[in-house]
PDB file of N, CA and C in Angstrom:
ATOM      1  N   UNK A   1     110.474  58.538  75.482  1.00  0.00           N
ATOM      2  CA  UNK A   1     111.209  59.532  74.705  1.00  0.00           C
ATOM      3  C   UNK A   1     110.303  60.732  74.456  1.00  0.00           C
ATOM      4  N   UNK A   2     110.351  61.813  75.101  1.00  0.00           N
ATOM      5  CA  UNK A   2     109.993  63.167  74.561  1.00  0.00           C
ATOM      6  C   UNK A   2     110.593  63.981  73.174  1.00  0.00           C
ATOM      7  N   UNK A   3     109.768  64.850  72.767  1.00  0.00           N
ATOM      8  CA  UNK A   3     110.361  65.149  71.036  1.00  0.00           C
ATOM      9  C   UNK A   3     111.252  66.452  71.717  1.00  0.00           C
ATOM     10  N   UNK A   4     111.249  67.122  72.545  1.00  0.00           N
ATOM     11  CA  UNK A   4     112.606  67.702  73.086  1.00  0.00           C
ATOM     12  C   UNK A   4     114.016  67.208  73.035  1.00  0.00           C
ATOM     13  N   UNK A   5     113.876  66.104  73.858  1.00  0.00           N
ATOM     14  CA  UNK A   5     115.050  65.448  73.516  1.00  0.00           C
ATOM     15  C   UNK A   5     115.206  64.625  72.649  1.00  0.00           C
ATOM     16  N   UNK A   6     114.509  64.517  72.023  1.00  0.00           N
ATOM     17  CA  UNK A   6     114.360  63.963  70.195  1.00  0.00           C
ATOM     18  C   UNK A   6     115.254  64.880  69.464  1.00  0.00           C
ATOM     19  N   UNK A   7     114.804  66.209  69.331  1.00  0.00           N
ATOM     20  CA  UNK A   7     115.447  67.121  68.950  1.00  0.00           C
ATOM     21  C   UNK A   7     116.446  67.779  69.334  1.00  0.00           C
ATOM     22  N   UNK A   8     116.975  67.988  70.693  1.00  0.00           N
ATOM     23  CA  UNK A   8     118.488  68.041  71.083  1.00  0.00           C
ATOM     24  C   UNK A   8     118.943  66.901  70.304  1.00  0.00           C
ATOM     25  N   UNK A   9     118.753  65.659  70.282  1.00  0.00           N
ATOM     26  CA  UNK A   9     119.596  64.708  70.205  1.00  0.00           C
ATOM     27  C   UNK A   9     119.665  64.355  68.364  1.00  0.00           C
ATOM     28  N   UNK A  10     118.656  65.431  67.813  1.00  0.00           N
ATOM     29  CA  UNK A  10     119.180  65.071  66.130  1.00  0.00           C
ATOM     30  C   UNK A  10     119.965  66.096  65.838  1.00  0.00           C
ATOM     31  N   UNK A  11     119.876  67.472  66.827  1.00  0.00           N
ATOM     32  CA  UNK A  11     120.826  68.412  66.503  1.00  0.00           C
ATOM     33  C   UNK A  11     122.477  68.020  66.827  1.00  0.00           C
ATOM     34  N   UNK A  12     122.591  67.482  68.287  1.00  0.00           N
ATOM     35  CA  UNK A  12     124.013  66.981  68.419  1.00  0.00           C
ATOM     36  C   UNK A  12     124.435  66.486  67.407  1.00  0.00           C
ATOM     37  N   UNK A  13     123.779  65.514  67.054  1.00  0.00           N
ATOM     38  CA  UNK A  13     124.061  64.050  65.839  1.00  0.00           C
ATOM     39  C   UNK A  13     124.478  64.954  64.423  1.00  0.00           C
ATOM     40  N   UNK A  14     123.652  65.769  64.178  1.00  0.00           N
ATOM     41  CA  UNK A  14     123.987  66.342  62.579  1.00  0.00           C
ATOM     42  C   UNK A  14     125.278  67.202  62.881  1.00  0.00           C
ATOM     43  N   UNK A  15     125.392  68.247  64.367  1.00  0.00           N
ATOM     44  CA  UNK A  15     126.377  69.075  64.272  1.00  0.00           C
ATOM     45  C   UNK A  15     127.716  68.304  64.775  1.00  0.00           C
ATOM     46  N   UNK A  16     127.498  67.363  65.508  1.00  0.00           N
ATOM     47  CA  UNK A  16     128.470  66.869  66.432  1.00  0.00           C
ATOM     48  C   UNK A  16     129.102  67.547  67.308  1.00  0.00           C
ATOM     49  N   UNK A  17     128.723  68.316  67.921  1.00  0.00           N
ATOM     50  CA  UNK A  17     129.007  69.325  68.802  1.00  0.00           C
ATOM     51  C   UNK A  17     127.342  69.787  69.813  1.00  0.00           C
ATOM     52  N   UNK A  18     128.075  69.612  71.488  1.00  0.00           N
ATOM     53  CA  UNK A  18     127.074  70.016  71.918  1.00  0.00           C
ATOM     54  C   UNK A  18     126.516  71.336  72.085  1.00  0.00           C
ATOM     55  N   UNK A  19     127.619  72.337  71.998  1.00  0.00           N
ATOM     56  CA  UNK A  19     127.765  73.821  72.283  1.00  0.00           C
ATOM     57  C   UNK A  19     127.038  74.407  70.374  1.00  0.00           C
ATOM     58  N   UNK A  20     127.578  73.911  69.076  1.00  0.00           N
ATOM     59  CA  UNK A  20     126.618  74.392  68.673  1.00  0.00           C
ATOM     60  C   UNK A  20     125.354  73.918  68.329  1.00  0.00           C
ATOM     61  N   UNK A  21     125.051  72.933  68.526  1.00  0.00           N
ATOM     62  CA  UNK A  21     123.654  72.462  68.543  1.00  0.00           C
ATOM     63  C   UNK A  21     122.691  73.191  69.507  1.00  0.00           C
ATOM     64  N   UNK A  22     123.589  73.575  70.677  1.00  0.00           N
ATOM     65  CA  UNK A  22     122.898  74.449  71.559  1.00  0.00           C
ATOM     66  C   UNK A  22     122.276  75.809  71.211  1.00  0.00           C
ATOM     67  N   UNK A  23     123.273  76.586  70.283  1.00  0.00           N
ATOM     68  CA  UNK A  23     123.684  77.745  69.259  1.00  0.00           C
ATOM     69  C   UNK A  23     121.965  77.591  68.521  1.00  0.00           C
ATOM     70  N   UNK A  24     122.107  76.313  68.190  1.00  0.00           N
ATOM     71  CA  UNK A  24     121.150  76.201  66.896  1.00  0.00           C
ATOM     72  C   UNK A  24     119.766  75.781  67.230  1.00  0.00           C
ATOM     73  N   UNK A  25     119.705  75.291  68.604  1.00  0.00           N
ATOM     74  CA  UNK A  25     118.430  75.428  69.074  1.00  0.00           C
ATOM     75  C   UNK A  25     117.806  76.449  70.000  1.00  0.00           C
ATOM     76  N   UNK A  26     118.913  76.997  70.179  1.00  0.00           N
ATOM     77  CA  UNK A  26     118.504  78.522  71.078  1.00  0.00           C
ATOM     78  C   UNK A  26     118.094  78.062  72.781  1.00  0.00           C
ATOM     79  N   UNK A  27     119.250  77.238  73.399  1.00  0.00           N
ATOM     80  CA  UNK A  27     119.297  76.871  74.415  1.00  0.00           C
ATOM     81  C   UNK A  27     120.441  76.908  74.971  1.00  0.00           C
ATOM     82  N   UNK A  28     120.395  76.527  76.463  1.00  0.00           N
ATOM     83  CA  UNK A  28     122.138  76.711  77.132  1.00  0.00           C
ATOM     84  C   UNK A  28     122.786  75.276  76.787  1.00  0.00           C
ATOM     85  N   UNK A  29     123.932  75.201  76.352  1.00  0.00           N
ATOM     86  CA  UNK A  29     124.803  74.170  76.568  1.00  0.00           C
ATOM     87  C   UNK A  29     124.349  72.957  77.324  1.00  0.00           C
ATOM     88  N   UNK A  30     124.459  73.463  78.682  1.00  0.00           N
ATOM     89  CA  UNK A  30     124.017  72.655  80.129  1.00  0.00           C
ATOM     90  C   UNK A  30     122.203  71.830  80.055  1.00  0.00           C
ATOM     91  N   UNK A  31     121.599  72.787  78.804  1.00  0.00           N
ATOM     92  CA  UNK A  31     120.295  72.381  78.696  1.00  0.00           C
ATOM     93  C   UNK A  31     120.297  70.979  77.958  1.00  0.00           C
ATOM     94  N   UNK A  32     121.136  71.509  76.879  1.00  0.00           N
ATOM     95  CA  UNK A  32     121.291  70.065  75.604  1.00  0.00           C
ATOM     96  C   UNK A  32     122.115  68.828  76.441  1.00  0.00           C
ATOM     97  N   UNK A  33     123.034  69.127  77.520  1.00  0.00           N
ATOM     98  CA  UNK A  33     123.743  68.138  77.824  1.00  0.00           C
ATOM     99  C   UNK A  33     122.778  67.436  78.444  1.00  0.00           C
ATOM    100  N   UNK A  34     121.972  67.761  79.215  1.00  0.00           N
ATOM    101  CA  UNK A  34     120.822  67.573  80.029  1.00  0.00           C
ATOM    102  C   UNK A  34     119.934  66.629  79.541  1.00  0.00           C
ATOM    103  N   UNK A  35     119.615  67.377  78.697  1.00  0.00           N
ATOM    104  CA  UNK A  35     118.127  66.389  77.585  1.00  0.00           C
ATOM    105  C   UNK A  35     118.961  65.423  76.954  1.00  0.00           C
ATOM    106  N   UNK A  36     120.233  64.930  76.791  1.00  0.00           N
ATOM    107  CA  UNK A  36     121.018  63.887  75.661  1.00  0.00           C
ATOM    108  C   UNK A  36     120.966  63.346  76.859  1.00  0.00           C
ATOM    109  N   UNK A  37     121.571  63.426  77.984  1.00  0.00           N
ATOM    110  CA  UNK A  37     121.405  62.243  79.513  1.00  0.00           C
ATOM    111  C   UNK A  37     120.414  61.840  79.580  1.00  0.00           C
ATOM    112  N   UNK A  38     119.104  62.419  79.632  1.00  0.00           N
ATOM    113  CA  UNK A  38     118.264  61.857  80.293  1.00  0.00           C
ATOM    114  C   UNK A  38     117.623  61.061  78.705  1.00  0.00           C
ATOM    115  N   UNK A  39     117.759  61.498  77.701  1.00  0.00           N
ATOM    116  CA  UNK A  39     117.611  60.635  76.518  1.00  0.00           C
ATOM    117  C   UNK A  39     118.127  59.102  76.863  1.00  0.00           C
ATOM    118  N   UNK A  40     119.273  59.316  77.149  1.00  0.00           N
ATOM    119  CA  UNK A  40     120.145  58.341  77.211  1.00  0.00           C
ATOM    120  C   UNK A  40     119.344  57.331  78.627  1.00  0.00           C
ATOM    121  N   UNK A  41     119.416  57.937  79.735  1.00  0.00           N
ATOM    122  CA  UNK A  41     119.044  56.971  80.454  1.00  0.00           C
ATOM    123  C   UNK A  41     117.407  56.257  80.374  1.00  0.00           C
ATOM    124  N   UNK A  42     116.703  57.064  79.031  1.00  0.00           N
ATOM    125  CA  UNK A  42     115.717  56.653  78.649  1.00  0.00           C
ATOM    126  C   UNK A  42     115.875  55.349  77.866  1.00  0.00           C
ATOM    127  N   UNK A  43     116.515  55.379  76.836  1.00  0.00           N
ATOM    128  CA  UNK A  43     117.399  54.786  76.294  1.00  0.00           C
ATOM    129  C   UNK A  43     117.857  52.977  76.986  1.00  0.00           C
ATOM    130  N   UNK A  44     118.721  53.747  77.696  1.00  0.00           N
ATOM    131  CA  UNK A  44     119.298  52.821  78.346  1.00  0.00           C
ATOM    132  C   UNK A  44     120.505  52.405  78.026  1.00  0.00           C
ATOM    133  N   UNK A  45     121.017  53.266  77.271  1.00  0.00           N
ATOM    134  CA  UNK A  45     122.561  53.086  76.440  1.00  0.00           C
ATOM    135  C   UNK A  45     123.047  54.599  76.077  1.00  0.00           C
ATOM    136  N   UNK A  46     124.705  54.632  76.306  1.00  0.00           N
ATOM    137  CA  UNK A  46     124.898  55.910  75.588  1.00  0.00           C
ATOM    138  C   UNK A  46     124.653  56.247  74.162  1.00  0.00           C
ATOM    139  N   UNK A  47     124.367  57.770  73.555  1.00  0.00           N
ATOM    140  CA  UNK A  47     124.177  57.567  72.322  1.00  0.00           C
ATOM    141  C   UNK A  47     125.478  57.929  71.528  1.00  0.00           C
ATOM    142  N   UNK A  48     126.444  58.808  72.325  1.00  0.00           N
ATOM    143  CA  UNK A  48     127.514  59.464  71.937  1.00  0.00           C
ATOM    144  C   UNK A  48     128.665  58.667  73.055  1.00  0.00           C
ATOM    145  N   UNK A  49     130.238  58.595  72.165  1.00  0.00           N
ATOM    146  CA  UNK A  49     131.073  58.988  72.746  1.00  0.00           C
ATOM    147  C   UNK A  49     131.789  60.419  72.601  1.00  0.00           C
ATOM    148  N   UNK A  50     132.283  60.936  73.739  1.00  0.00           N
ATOM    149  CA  UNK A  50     132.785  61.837  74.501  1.00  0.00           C
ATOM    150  C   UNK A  50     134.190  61.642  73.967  1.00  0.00           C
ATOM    151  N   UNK A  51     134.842  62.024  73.109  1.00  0.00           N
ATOM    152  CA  UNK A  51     135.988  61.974  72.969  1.00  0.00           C
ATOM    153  C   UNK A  51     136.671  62.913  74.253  1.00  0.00           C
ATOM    154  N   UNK A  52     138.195  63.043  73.877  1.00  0.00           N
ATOM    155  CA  UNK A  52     139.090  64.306  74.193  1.00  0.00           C
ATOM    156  C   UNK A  52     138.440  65.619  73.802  1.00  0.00           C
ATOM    157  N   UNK A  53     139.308  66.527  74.109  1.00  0.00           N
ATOM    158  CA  UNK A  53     139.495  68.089  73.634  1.00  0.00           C
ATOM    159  C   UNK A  53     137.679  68.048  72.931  1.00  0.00           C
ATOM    160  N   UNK A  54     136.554  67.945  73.248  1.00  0.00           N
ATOM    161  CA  UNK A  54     134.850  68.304  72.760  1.00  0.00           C
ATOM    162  C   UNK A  54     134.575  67.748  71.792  1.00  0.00           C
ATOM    163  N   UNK A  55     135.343  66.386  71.253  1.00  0.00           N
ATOM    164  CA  UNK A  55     134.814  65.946  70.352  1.00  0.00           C
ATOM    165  C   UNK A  55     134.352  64.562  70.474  1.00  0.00           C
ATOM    166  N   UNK A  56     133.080  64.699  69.964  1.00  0.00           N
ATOM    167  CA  UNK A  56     132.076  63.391  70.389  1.00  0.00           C
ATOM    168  C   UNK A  56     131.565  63.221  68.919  1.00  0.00           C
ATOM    169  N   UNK A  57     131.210  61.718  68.776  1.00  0.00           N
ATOM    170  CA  UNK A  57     130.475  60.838  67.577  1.00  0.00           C
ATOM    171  C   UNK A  57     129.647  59.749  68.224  1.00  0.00           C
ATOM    172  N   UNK A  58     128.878  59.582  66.867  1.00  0.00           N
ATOM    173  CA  UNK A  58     127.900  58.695  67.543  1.00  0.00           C
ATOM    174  C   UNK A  58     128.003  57.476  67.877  1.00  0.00           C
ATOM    175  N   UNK A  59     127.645  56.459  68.823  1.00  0.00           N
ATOM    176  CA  UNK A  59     127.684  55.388  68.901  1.00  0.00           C
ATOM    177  C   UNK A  59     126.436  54.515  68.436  1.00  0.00           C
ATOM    178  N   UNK A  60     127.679  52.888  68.220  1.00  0.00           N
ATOM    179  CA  UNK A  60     126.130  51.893  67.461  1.00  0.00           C
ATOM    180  C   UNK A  60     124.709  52.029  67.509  1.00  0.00           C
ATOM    181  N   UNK A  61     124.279  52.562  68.890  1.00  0.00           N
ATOM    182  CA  UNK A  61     123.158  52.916  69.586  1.00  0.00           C
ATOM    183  C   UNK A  61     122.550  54.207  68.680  1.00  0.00           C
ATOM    184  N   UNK A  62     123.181  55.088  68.998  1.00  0.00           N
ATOM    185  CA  UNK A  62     122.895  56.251  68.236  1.00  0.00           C
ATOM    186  C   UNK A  62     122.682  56.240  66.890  1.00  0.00           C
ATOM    187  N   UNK A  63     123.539  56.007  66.272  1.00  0.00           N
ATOM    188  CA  UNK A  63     123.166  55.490  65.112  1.00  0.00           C
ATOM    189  C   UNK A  63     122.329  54.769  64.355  1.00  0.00           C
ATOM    190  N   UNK A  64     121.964  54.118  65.333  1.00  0.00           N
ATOM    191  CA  UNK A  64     120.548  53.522  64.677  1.00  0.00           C
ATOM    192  C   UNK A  64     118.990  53.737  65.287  1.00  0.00           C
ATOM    193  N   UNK A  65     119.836  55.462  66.324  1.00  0.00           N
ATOM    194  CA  UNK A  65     118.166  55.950  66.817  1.00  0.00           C
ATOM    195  C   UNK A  65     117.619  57.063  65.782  1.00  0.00           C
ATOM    196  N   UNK A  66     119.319  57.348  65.096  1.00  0.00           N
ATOM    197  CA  UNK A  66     118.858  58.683  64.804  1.00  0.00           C
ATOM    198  C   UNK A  66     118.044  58.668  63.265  1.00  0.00           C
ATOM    199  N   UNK A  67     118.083  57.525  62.623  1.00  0.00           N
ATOM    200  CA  UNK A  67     116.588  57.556  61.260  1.00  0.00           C
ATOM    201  C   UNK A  67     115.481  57.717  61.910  1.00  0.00           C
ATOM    202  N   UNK A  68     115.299  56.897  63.227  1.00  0.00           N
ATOM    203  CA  UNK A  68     114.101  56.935  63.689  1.00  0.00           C
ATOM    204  C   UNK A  68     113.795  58.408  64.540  1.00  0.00           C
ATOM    205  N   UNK A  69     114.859  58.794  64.930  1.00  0.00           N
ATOM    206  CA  UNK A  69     114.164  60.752  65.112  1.00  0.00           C
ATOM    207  C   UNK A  69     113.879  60.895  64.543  1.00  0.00           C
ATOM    208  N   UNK A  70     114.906  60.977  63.364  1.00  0.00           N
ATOM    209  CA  UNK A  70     114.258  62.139  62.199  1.00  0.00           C
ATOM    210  C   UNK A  70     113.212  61.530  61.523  1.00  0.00           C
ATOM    211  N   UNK A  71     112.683  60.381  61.145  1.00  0.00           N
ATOM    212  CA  UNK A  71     111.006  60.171  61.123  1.00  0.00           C
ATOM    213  C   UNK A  71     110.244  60.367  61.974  1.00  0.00           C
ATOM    214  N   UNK A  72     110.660  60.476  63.517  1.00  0.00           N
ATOM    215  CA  UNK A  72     109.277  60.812  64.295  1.00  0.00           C
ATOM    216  C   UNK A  72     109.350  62.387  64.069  1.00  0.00           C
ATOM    217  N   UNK A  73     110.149  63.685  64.209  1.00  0.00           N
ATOM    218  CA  UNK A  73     110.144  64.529  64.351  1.00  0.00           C
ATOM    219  C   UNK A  73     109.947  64.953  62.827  1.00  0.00           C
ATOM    220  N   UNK A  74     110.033  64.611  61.597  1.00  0.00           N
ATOM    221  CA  UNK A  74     109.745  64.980  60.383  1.00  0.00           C
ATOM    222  C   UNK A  74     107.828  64.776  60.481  1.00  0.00           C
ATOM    223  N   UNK A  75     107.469  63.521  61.052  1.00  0.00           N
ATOM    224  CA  UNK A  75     105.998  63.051  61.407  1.00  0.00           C
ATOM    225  C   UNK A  75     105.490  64.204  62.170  1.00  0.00           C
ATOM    226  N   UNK A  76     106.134  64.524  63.052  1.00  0.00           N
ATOM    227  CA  UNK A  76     105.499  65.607  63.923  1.00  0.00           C
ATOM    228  C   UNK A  76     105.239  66.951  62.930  1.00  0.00           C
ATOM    229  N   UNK A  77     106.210  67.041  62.604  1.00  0.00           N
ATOM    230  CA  UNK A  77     106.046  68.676  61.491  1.00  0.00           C
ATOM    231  C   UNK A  77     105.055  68.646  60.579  1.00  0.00           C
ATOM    232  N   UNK A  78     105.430  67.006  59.933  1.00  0.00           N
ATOM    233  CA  UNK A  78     104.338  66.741  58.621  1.00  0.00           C
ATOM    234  C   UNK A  78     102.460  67.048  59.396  1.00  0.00           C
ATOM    235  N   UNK A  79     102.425  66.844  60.418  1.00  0.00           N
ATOM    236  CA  UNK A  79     101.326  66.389  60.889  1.00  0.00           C
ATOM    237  C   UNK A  79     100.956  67.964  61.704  1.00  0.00           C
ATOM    238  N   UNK A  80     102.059  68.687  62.309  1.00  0.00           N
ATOM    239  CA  UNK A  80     101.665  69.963  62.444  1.00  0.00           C
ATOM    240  C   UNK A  80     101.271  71.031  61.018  1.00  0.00           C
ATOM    241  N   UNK A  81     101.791  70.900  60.236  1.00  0.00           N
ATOM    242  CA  UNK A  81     101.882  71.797  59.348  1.00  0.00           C
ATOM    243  C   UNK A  81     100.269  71.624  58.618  1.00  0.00           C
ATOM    244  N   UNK A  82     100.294  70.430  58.617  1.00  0.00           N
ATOM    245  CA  UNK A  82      98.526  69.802  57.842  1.00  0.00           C
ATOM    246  C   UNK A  82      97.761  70.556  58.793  1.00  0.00           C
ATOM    247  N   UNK A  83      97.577  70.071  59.928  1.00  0.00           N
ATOM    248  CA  UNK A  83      96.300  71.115  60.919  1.00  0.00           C
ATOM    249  C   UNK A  83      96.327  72.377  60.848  1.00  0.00           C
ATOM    250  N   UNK A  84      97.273  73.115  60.706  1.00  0.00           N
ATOM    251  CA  UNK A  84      97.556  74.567  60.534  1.00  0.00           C
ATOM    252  C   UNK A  84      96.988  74.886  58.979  1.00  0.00           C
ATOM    253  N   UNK A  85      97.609  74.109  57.754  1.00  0.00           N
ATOM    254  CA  UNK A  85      96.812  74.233  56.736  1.00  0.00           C
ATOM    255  C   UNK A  85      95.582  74.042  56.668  1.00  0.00           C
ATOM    256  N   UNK A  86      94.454  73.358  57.618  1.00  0.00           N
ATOM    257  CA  UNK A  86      93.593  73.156  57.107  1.00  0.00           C
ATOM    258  C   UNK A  86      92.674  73.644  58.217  1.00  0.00           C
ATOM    259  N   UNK A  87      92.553  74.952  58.859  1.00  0.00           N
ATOM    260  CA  UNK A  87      92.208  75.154  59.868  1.00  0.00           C
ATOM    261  C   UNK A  87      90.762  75.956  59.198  1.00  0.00           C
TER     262      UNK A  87
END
């Protein structure tokens, strides 16, 4: 798991939408769909279903990756922000 697609994949999850998560990370659409696949086949399970008409939620899987993003990627910040403070 890379923290790229760590982070596409906590933005989908909070917005539920891939187009604005895309919005909100300042990437193409096609980029986020990209990094949630290859998440996924990291994975080894989907994390989302794909509804109808663009609407997707998370699945069992997902759901129980996404505390553990947001502690690794909260870890990452916590741990960037300290070296920068203490330079």
């Amino acid at each position: 798991m890379d923290l790229q697609r760590l982070r596409a994949f906590r933005e989908v999850a909070r917005e539920l939408s891939f187009t604005r998560a895309a919005r909100n990370l300042h990437y193409s659409q096609p980029t986020v769909t990209a990094q949630i696949k290859g998440l996924e086949e990291s994975v080894g399970t989907p994390l989302f279903v794909r509804r109808g008409n663009r609407a997707i939620e998370l699945t069992a899987a997902g759901a129980r990756l996404r505390p553990y993003a947001d502690q690794i990627l909260d870890l990452v910040e916590a741990a960037r922000s300290e070296l920068l403070t203490r330079r």
